[in-house]
N, C-alpha and C. Protein backbone atom coordinates (compact mmCIF):
# COMPACT_ATOMS: atom_id res chain seq x y z
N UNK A 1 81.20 92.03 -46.44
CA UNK A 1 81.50 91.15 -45.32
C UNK A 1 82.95 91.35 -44.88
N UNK A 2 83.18 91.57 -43.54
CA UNK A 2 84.41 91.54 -42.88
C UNK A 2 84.90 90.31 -42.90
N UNK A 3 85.98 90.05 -43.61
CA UNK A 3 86.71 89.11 -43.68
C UNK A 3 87.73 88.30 -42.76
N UNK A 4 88.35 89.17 -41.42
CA UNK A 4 89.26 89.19 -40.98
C UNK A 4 89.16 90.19 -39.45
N UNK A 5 89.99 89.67 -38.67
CA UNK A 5 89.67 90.29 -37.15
C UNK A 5 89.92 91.71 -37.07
N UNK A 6 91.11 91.66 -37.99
CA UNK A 6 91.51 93.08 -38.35
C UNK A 6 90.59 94.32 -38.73
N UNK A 7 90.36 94.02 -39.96
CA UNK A 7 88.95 94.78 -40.40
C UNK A 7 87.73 94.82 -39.17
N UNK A 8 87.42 93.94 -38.25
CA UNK A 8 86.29 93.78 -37.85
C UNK A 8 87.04 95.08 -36.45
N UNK A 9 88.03 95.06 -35.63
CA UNK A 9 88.41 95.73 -34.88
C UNK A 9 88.47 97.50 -35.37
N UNK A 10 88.83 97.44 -36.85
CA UNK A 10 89.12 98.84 -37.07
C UNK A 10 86.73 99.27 -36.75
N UNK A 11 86.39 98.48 -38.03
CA UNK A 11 85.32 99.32 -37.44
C UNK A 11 84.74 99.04 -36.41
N UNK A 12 84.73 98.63 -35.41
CA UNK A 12 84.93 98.38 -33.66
C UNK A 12 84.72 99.40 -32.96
N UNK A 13 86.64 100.13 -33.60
CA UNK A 13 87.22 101.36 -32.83
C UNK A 13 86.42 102.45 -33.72
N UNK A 14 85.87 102.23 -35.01
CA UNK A 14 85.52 103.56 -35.54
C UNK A 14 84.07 103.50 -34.84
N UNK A 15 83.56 103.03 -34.37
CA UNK A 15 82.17 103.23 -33.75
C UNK A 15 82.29 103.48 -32.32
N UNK A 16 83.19 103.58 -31.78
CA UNK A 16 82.92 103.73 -30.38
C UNK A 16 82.77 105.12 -29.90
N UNK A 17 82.01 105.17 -28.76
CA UNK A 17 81.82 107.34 -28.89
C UNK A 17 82.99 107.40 -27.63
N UNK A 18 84.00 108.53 -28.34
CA UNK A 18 84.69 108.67 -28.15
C UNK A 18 84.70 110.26 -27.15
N UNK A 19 83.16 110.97 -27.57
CA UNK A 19 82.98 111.88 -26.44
C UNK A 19 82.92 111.72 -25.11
N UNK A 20 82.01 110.65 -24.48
CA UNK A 20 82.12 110.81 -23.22
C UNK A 20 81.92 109.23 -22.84
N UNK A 21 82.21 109.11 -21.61
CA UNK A 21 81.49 107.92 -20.57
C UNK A 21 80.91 108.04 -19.94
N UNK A 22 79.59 107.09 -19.40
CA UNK A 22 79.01 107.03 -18.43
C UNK A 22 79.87 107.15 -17.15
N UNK A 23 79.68 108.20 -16.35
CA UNK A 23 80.20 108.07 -14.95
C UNK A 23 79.22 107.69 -13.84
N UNK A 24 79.07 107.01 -13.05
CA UNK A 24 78.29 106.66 -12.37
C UNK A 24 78.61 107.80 -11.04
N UNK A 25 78.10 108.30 -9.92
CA UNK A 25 78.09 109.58 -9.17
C UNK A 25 79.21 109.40 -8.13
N UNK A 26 79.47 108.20 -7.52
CA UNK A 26 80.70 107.90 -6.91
C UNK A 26 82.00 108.01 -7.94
N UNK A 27 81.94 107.21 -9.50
CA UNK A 27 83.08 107.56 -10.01
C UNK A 27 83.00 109.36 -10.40
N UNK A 28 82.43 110.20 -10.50
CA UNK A 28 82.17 111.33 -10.80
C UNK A 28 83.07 112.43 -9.74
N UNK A 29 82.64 111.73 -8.16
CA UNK A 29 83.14 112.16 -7.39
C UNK A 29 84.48 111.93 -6.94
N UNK A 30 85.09 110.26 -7.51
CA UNK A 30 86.40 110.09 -7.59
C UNK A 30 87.31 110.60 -8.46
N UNK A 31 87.23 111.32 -9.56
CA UNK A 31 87.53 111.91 -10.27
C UNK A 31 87.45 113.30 -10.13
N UNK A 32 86.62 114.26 -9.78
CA UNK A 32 87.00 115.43 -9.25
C UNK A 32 87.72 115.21 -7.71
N UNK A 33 87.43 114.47 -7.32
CA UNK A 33 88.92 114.31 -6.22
C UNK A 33 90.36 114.41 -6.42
N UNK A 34 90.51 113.37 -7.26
CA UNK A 34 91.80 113.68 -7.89
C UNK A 34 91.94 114.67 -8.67
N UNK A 35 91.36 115.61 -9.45
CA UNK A 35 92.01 116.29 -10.27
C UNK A 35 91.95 117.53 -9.02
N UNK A 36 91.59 117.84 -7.74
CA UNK A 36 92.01 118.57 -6.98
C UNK A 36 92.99 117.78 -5.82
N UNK A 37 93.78 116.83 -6.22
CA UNK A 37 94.54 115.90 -5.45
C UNK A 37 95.74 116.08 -6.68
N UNK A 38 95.92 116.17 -7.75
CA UNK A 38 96.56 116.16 -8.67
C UNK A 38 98.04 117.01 -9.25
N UNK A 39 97.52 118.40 -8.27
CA UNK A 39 98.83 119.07 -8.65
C UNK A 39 99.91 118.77 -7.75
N UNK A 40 101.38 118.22 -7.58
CA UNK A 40 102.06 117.98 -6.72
C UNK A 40 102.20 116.34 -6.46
N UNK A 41 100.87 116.09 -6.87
CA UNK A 41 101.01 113.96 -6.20
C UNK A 41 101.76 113.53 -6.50
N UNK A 42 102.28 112.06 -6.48
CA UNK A 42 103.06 111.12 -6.59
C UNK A 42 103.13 110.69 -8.10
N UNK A 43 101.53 110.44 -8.55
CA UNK A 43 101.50 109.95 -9.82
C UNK A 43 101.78 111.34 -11.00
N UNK A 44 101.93 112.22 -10.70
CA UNK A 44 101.50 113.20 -11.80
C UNK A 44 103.29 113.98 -12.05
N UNK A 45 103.35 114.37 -13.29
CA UNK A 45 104.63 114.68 -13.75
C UNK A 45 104.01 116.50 -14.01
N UNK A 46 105.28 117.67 -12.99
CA UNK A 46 104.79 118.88 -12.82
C UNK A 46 104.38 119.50 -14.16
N UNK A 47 104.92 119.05 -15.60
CA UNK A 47 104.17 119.73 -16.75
C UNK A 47 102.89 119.91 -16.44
N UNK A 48 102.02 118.91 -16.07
CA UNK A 48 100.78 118.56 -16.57
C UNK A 48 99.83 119.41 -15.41
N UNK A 49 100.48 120.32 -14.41
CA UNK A 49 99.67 120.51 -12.74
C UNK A 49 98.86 121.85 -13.96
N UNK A 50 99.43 122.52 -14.33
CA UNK A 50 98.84 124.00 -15.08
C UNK A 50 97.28 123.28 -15.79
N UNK A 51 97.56 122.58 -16.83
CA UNK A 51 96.40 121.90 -17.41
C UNK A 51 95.27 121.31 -16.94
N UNK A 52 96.22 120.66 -15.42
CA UNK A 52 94.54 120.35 -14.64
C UNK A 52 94.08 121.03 -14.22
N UNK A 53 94.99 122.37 -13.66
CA UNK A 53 94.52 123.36 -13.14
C UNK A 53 93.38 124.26 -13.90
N UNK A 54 93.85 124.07 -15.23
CA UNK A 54 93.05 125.46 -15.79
C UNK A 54 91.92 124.50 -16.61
N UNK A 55 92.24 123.74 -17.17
CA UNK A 55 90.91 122.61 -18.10
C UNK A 55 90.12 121.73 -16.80
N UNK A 56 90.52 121.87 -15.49
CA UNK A 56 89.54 120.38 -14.70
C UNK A 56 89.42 119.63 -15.17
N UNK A 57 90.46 118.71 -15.89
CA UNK A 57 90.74 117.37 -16.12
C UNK A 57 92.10 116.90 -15.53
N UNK A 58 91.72 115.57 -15.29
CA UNK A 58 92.43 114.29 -14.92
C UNK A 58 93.01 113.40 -16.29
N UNK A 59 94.35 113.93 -16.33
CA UNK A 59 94.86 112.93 -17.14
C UNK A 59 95.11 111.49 -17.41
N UNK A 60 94.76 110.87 -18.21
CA UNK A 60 94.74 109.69 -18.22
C UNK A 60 95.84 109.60 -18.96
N UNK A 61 96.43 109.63 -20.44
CA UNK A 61 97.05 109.19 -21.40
C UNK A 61 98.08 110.40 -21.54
N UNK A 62 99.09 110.39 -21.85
CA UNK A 62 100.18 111.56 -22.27
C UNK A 62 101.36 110.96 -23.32
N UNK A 63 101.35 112.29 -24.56
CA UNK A 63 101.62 111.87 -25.44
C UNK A 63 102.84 112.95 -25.53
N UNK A 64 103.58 112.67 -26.61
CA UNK A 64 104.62 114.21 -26.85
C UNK A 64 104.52 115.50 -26.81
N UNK A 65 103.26 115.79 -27.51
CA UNK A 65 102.43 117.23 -27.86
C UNK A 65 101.01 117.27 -26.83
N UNK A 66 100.48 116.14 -26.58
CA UNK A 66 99.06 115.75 -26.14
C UNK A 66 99.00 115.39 -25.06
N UNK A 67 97.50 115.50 -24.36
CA UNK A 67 97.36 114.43 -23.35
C UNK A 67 95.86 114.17 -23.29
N UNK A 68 95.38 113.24 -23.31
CA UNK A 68 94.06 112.92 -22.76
C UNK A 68 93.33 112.58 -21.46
N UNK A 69 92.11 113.14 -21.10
CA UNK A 69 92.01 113.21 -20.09
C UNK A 69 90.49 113.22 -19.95
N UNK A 70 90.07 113.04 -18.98
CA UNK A 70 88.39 112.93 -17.98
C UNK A 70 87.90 113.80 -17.50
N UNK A 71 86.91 114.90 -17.78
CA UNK A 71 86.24 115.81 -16.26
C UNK A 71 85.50 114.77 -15.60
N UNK A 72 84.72 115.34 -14.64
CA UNK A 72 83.57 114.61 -14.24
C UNK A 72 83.12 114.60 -14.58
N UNK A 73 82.51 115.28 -15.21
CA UNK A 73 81.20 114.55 -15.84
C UNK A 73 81.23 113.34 -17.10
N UNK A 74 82.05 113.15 -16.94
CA UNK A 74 82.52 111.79 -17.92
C UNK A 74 82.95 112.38 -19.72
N UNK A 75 82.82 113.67 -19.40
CA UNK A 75 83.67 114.54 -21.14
C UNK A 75 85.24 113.71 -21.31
N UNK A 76 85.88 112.94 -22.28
CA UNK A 76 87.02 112.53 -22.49
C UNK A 76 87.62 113.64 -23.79
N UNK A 77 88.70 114.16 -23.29
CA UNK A 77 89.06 115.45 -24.17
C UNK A 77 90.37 115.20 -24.58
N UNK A 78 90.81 115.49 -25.04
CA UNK A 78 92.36 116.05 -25.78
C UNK A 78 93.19 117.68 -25.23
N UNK A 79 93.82 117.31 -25.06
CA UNK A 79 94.88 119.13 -25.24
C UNK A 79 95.98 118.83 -24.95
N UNK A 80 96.65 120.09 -25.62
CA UNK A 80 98.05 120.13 -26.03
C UNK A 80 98.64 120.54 -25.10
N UNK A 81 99.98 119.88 -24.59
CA UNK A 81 100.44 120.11 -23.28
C UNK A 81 102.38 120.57 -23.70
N UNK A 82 102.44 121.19 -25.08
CA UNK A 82 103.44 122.10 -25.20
C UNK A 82 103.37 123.37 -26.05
N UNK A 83 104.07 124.14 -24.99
CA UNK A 83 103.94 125.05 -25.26
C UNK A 83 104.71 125.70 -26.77
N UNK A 84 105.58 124.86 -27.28
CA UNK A 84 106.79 125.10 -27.65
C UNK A 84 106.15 124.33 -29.22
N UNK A 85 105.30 124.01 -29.32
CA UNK A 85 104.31 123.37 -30.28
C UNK A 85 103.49 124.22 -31.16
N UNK A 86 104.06 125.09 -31.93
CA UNK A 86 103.23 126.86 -32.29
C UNK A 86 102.68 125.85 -33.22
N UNK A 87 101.61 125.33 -33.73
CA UNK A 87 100.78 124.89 -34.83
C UNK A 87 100.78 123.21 -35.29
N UNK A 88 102.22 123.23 -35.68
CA UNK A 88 102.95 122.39 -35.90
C UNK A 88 101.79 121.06 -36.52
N UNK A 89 101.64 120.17 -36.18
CA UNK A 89 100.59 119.15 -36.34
C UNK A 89 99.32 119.54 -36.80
N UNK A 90 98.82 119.00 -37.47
CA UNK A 90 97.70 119.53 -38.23
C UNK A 90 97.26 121.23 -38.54
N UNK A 91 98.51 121.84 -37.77
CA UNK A 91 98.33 122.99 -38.05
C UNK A 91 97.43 123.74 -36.98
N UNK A 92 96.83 123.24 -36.16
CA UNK A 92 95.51 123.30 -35.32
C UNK A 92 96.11 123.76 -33.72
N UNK A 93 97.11 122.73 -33.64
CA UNK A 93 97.07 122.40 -32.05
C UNK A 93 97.85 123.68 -30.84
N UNK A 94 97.28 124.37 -30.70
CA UNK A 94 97.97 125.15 -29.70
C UNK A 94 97.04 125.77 -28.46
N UNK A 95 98.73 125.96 -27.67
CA UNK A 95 98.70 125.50 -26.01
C UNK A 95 97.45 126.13 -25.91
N UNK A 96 97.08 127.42 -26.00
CA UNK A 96 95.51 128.37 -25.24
C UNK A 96 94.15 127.48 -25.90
N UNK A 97 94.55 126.48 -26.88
CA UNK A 97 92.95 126.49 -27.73
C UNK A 97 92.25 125.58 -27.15
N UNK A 98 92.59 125.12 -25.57
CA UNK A 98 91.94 124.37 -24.79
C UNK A 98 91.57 122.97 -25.10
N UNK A 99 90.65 122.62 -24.93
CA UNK A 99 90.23 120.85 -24.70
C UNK A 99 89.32 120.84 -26.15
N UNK A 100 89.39 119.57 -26.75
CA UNK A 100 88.76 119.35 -27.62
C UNK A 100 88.74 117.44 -27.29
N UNK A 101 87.64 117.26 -28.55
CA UNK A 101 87.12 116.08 -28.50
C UNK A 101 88.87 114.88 -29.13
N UNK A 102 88.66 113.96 -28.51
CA UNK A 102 89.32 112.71 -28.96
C UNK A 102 89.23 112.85 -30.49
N UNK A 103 90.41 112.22 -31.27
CA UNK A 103 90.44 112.43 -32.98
C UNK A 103 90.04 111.00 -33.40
N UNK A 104 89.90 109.56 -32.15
CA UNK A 104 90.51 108.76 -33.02
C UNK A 104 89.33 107.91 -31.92
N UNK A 105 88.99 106.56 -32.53
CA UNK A 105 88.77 105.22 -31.55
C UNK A 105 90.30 104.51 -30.22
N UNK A 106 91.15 104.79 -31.68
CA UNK A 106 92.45 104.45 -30.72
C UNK A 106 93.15 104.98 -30.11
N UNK A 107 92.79 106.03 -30.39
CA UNK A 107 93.12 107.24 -29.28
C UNK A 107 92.30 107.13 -27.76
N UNK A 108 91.04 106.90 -28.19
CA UNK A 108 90.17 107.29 -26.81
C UNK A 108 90.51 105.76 -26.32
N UNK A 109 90.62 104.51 -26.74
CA UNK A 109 90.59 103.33 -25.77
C UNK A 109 92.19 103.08 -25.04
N UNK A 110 93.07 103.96 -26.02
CA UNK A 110 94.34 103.47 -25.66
C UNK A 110 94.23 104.71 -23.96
N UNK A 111 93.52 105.62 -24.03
CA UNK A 111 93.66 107.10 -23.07
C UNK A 111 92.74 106.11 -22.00
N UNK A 112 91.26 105.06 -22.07
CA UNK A 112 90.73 104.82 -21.43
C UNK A 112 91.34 103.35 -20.77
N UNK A 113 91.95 102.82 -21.43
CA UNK A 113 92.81 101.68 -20.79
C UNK A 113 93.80 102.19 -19.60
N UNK A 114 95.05 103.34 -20.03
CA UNK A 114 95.84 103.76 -19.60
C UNK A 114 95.51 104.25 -18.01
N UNK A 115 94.18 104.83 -18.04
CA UNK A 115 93.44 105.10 -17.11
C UNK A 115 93.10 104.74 -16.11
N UNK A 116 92.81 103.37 -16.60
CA UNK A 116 92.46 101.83 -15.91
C UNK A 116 93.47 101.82 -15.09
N UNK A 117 94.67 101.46 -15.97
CA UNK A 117 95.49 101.27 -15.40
C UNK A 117 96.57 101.92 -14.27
N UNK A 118 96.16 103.29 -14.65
CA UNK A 118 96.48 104.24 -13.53
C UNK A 118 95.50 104.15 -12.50
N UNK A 119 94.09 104.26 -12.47
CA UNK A 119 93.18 104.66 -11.50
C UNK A 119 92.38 103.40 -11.52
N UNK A 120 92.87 101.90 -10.94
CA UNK A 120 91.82 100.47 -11.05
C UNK A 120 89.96 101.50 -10.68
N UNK A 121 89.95 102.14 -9.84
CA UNK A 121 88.51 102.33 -10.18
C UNK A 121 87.74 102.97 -11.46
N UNK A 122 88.69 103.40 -12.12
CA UNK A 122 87.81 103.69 -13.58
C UNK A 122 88.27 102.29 -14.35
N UNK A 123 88.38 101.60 -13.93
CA UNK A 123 88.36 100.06 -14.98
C UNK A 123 87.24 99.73 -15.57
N UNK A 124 86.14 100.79 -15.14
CA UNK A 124 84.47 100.21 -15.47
C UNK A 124 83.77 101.18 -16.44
N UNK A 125 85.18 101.95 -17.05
CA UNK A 125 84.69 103.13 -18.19
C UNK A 125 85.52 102.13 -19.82
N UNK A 126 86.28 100.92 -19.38
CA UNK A 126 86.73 100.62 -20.54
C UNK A 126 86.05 100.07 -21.11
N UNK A 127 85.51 100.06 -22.47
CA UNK A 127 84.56 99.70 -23.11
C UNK A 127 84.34 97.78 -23.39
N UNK A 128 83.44 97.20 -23.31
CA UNK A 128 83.83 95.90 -23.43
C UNK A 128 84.13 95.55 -24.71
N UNK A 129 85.38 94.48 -24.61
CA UNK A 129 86.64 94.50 -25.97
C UNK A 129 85.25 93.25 -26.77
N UNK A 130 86.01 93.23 -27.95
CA UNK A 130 85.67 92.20 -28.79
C UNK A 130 86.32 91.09 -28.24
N UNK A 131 85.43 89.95 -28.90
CA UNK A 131 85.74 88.24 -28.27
C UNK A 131 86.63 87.81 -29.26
N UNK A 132 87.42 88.66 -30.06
CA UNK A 132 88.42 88.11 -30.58
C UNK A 132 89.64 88.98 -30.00
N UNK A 133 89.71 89.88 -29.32
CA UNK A 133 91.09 90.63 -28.47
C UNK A 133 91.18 89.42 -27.35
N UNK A 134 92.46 89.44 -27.27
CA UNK A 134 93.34 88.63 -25.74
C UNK A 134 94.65 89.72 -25.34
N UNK A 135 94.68 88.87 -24.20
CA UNK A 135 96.04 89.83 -23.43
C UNK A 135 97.35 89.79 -24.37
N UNK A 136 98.30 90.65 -24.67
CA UNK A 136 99.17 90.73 -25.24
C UNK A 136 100.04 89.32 -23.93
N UNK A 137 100.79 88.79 -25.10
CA UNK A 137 101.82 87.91 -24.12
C UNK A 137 102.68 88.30 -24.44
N UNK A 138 103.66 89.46 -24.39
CA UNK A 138 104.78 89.61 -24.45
C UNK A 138 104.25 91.06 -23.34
N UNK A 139 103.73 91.46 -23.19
CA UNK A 139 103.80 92.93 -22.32
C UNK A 139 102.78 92.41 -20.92
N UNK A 140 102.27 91.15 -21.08
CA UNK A 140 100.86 90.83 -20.42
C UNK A 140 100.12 91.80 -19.74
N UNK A 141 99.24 92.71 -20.67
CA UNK A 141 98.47 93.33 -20.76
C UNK A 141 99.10 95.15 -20.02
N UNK A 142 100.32 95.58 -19.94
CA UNK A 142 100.85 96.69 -19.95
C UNK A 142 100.90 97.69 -20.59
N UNK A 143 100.98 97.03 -21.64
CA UNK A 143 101.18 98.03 -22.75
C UNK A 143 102.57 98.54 -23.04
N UNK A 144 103.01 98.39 -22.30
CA UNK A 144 104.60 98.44 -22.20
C UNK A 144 105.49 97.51 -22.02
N UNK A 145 106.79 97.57 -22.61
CA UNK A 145 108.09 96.66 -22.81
C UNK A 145 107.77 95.92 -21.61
N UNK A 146 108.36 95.29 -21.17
CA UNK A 146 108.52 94.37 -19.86
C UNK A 146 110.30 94.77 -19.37
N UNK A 147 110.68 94.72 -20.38
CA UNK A 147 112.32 94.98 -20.50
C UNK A 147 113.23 96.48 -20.65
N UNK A 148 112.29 97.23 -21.16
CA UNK A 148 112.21 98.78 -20.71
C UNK A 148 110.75 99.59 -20.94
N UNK A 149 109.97 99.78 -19.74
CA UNK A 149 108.83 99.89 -19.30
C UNK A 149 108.76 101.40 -20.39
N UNK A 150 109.55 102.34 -20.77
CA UNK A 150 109.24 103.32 -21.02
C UNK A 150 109.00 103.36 -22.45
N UNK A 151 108.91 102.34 -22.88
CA UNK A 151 108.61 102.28 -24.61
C UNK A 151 107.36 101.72 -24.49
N UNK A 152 106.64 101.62 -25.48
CA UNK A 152 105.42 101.11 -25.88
C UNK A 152 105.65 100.04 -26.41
N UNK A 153 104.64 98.60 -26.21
CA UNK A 153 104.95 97.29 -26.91
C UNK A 153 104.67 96.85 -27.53
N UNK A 154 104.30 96.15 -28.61
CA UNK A 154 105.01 95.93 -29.83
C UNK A 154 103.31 95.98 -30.74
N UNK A 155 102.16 95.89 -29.09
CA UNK A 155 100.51 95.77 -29.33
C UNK A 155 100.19 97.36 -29.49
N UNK A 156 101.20 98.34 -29.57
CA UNK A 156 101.37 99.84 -30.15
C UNK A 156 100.27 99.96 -28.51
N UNK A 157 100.90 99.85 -27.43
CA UNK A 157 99.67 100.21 -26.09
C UNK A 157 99.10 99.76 -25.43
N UNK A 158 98.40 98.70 -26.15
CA UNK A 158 96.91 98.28 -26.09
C UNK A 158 97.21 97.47 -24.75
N UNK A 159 98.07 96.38 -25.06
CA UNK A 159 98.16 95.32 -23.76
C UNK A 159 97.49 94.56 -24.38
N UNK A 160 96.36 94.33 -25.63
CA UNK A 160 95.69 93.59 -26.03
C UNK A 160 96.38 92.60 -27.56
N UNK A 161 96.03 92.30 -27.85
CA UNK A 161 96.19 91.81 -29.72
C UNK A 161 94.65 91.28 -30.06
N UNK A 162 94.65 90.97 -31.26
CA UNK A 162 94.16 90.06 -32.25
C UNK A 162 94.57 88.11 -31.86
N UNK A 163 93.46 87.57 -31.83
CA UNK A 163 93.53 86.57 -31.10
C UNK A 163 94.53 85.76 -32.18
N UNK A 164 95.61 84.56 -31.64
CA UNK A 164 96.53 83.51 -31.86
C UNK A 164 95.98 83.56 -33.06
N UNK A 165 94.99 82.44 -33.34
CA UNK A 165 94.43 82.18 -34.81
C UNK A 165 94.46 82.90 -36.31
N UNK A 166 93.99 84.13 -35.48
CA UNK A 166 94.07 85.27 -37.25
C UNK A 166 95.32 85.60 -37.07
N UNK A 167 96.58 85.84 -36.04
CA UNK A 167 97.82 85.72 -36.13
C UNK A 167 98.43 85.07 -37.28
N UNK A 168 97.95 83.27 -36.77
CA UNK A 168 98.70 82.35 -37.58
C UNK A 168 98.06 81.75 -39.08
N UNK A 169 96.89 82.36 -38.68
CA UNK A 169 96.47 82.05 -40.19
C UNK A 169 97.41 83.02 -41.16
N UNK A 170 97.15 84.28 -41.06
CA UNK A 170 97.46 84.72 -41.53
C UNK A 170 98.97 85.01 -42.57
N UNK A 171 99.90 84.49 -40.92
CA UNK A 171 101.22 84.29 -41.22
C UNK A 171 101.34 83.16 -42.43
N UNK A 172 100.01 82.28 -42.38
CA UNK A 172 99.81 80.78 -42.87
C UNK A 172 100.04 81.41 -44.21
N UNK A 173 98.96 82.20 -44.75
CA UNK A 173 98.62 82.63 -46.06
C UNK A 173 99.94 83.45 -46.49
N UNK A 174 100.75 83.88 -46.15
CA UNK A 174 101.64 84.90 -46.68
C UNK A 174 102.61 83.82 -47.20
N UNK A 175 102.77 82.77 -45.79
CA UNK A 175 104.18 81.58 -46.44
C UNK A 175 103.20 81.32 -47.57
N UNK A 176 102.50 80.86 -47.76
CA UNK A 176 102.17 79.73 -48.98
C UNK A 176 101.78 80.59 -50.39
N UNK A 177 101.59 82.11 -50.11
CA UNK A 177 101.66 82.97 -51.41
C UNK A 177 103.34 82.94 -51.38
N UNK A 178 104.55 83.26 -50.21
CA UNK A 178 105.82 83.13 -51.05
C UNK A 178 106.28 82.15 -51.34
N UNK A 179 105.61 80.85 -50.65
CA UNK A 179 106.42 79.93 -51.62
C UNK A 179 105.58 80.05 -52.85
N UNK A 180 104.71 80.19 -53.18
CA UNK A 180 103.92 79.81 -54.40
C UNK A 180 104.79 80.75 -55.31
N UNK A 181 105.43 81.99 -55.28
CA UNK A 181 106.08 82.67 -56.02
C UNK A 181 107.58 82.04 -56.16
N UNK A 182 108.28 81.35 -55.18
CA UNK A 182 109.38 80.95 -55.61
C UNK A 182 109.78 80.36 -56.96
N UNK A 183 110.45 80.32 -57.87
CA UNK A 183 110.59 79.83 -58.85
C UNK A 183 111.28 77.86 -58.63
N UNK A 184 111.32 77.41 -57.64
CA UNK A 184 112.15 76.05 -57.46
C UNK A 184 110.65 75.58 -56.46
């Protein structure tokens, strides 16, 4: 028995398929739009024009070494977007070895949120959360600082948390194991 929101979220994220989404034929078509709208736009940073160019994906998520991203047909992939990255990480990751599958649950929801949030019409590929996630109140639902947008907040992305309650319970149980250890 899952004891805790925590536990119940990890296997949550370990079940979710992280290969693809349903695209419905209009989002299918909004998405190969942009990724031939993509090299040069407003939203897109020039590293990334080569990768859409040569994989036909639309980035959603971008990481140091990584980026995640969408074809149309609703494939959610991974690839390495430096060049300067000869192995390095798992030993695996380099620039020619193309697109591969998502590694993680929190990988693919944090790439499918981000998404959202870049493109409001894929808001209908984010998977529906558990009834114990709420909006982060310190980033309200960004995912980022409020106070310097370019860091990640403190919900490591999400914009979401673990609801108030298993917060404060929790905090509950830790005071009353240290006082129980105090010696006075």
């Amino acid at each position: 028995m899952l004891n805790n929101n925590w536990q119940k979220f990890e296997v949550w994220l370990s079940n979710l398929n992280t290969d693809r989404v349903d695209l419905s034929p209009k989002l299918s078509a909004f998405v190969a739009e942009r990724i031939a709208q993509y090299p040069g736009s407003a939203e897109n940073t020039q590293y990334l024009d080569p990768y859409v160019e040569k994989f036909g994906i639309l980035p959603m998520l971008t990481d140091w070494t990584d980026a995640i991203g969408i074809l149309p047909d609703g494939a959610v992939r991974m690839f390495c977007t430096d060049s300067s990255w000869s192995g390095g990480y798992e030993g695996l990751r380099k620039l020619d070895e193309g697109q591969r599958k998502v590694d993680s649950g929190w990988n693919f929801l944090l790439a499918v949120l981000e998404g959202a949030r870049k493109y409001p019409l894929l808001g209908s590929i984010v998977p529906a959360l558990p009834d114990y996630m709420e909006t982060c109140t310190v980033c309200l639902g960004s995912g980022r600082r409020l106070d310097e947008p370019v860091h990640l907040c403190d919900c490591r992305g999400l914009g979401l948390i673990i609801q108030r309650e298993e917060r404060v319970s929790l905090v509950h149980r830790m005071g009353k194991r240290w006082r129980n250890s105090w010696p006075w």
